[in-house]
PDB file of N, CA and C in Angstrom:
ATOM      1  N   UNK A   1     221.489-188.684  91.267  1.00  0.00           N
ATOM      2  CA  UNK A   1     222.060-188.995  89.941  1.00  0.00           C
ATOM      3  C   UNK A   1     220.939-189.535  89.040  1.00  0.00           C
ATOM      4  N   UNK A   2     220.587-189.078  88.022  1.00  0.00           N
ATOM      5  CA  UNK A   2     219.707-189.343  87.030  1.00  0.00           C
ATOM      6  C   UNK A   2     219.985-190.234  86.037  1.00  0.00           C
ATOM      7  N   UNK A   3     219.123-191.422  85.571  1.00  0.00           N
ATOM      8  CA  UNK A   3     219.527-192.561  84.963  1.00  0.00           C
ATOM      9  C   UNK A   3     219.952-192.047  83.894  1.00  0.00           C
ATOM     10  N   UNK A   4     220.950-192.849  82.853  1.00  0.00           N
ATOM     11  CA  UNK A   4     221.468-192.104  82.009  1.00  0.00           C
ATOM     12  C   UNK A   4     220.391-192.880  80.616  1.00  0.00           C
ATOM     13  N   UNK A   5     220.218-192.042  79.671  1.00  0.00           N
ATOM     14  CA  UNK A   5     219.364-192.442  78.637  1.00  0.00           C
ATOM     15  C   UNK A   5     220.327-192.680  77.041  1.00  0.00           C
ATOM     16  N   UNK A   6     220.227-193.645  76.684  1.00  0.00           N
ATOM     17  CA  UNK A   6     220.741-193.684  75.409  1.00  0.00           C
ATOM     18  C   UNK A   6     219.560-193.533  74.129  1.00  0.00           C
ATOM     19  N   UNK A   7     220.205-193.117  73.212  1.00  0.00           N
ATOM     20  CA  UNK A   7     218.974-192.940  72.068  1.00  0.00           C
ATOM     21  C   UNK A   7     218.814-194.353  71.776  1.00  0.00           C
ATOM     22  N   UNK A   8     219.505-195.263  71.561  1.00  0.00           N
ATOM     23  CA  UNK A   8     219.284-196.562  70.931  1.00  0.00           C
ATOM     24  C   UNK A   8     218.166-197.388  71.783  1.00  0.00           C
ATOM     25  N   UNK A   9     217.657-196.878  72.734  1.00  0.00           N
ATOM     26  CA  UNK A   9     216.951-197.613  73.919  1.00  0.00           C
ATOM     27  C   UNK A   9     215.755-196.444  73.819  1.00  0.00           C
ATOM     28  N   UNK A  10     216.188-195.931  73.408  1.00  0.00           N
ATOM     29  CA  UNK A  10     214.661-194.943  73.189  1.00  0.00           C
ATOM     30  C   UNK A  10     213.687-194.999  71.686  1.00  0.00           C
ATOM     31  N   UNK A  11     214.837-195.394  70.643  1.00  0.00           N
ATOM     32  CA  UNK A  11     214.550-196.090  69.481  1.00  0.00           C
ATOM     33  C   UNK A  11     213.768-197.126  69.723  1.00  0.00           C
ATOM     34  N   UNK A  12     214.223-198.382  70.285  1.00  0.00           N
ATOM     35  CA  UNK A  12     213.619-199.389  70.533  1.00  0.00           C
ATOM     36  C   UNK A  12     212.618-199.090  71.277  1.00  0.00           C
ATOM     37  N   UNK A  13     212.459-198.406  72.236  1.00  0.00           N
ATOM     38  CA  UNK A  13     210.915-198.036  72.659  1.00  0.00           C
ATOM     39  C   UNK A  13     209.635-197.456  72.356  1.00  0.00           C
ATOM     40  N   UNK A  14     210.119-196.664  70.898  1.00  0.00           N
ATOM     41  CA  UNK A  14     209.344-196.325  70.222  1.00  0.00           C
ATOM     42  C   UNK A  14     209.095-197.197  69.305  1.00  0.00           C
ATOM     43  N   UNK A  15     210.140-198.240  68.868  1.00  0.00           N
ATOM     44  CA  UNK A  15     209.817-199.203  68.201  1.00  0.00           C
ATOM     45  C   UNK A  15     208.601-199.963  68.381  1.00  0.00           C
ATOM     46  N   UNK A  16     209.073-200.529  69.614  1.00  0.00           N
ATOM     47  CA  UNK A  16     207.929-201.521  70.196  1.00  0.00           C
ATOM     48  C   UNK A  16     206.329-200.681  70.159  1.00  0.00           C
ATOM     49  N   UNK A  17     206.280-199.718  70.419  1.00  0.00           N
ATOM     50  CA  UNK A  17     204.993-198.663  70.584  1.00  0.00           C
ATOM     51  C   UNK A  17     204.515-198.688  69.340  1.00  0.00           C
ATOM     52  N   UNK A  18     205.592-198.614  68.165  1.00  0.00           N
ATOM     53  CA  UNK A  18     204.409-197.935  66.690  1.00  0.00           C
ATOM     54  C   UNK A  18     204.186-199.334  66.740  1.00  0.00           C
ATOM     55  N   UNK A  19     205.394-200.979  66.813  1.00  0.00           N
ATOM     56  CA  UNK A  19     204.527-202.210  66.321  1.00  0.00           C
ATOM     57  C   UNK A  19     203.081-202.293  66.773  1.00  0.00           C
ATOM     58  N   UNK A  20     203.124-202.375  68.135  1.00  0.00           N
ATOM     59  CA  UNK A  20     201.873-202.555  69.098  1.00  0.00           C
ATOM     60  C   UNK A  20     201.042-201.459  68.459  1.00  0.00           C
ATOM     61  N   UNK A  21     201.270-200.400  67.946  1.00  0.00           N
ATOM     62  CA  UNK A  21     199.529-199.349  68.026  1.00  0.00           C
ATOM     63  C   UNK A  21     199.161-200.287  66.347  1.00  0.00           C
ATOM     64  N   UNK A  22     200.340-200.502  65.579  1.00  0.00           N
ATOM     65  CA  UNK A  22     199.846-201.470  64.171  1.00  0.00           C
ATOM     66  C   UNK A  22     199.141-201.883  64.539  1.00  0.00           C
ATOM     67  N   UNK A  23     199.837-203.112  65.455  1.00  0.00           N
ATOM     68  CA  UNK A  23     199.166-204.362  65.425  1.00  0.00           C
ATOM     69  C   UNK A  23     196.960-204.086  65.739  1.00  0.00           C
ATOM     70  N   UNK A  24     197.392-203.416  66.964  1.00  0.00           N
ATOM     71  CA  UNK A  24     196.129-203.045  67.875  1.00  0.00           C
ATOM     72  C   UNK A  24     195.522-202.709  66.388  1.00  0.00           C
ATOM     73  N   UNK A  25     195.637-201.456  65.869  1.00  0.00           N
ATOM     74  CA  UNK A  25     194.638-201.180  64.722  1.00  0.00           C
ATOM     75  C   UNK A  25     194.541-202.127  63.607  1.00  0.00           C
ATOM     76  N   UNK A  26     195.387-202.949  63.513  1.00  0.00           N
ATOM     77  CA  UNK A  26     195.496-203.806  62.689  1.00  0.00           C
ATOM     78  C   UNK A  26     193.725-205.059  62.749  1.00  0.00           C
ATOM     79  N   UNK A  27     193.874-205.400  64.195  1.00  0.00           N
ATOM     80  CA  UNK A  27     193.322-205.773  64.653  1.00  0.00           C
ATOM     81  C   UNK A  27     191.561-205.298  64.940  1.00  0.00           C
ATOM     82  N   UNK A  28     192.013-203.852  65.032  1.00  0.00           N
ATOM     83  CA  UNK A  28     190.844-203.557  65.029  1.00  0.00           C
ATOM     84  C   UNK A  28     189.976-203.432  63.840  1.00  0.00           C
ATOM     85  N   UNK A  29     190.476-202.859  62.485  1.00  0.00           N
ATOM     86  CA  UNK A  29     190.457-202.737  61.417  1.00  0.00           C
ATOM     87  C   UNK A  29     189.843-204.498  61.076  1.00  0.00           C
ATOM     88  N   UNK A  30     190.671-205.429  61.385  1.00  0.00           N
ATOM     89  CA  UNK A  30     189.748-206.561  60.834  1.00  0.00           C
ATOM     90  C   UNK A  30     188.724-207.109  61.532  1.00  0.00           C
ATOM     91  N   UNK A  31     188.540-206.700  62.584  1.00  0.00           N
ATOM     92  CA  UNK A  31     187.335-206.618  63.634  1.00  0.00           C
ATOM     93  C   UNK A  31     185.982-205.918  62.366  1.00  0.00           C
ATOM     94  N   UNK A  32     186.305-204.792  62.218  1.00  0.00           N
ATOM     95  CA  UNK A  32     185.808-203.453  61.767  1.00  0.00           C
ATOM     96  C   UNK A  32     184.910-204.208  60.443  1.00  0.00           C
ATOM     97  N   UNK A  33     185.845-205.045  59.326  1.00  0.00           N
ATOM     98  CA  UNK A  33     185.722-205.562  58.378  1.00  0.00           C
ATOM     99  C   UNK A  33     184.599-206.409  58.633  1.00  0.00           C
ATOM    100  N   UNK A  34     185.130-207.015  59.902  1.00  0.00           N
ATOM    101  CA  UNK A  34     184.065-208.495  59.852  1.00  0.00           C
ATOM    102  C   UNK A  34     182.895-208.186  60.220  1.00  0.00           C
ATOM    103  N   UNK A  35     182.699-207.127  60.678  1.00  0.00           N
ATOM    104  CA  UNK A  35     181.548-206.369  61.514  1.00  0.00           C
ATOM    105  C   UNK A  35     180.814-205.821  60.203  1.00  0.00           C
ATOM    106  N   UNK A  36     181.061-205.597  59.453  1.00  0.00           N
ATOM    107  CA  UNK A  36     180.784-205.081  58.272  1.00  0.00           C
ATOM    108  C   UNK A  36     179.725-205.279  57.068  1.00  0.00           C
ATOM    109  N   UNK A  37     180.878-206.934  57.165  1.00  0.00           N
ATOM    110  CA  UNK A  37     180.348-208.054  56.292  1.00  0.00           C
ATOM    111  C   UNK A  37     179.252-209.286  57.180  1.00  0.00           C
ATOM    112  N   UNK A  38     179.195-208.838  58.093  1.00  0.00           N
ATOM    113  CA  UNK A  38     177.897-209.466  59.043  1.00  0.00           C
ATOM    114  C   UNK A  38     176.970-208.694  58.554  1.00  0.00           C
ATOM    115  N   UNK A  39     177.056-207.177  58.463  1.00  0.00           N
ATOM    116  CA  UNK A  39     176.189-206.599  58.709  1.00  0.00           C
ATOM    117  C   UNK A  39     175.299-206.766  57.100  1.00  0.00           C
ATOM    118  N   UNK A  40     176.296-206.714  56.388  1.00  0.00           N
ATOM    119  CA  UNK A  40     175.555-206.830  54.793  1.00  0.00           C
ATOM    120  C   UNK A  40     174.996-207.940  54.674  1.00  0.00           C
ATOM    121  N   UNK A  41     175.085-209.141  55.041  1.00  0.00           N
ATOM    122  CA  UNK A  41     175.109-210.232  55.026  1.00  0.00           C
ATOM    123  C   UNK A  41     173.285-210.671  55.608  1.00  0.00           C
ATOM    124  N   UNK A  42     172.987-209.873  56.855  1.00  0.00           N
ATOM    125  CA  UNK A  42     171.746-209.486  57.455  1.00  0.00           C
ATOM    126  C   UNK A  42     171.083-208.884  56.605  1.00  0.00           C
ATOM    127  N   UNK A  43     171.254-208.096  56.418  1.00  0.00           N
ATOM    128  CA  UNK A  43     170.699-207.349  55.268  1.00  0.00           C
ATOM    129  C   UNK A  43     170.239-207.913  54.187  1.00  0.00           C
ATOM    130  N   UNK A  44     171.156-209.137  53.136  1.00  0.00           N
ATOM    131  CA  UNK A  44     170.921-209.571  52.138  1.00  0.00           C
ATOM    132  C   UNK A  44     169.583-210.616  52.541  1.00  0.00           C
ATOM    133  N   UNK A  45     169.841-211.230  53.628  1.00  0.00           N
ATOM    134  CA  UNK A  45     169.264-212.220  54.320  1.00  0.00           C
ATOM    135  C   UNK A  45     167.388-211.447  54.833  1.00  0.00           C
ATOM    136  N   UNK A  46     167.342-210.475  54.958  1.00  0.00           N
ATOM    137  CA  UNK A  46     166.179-209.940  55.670  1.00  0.00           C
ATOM    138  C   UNK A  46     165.445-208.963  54.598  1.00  0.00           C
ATOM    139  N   UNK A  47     166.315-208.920  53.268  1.00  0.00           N
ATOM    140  CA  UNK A  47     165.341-208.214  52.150  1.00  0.00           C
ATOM    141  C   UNK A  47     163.748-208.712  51.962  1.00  0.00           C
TER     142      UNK A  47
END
C-alpha cells in the first residue's frame, strides 16, 4: 500500500524549499556584496 499524498503537504514542501533556496541566496548574495566592498576598499587603500 503506497503512502497516500495530499497536495497541501506537497505545497508546504515546496514551500519550505523556495524559503530556504531565498534565504541561502539571500545569504549568499550579501556574502557576494561584502566581498565586493572589501575588495574596492583594497584597492582604494593600495592606489
Amino acid at each position: 500500500m503506497s503512502p497516500q499524498v495530499f497536495p497541501e503537504n506537497l505545497a508546504g514542501a515546496q514551500n519550505d524549499l523556495d524559503n530556504n533556496s531565498q534565504r541561502i541566496w539571500g545569504d549568499r548574495a550579501k556574502n557576494l556584496e561584502l566581498a565586493i566592498t572589501v575588495y574596492e576598499n583594497v584597492q582604494v587603500y593600495t592606489r
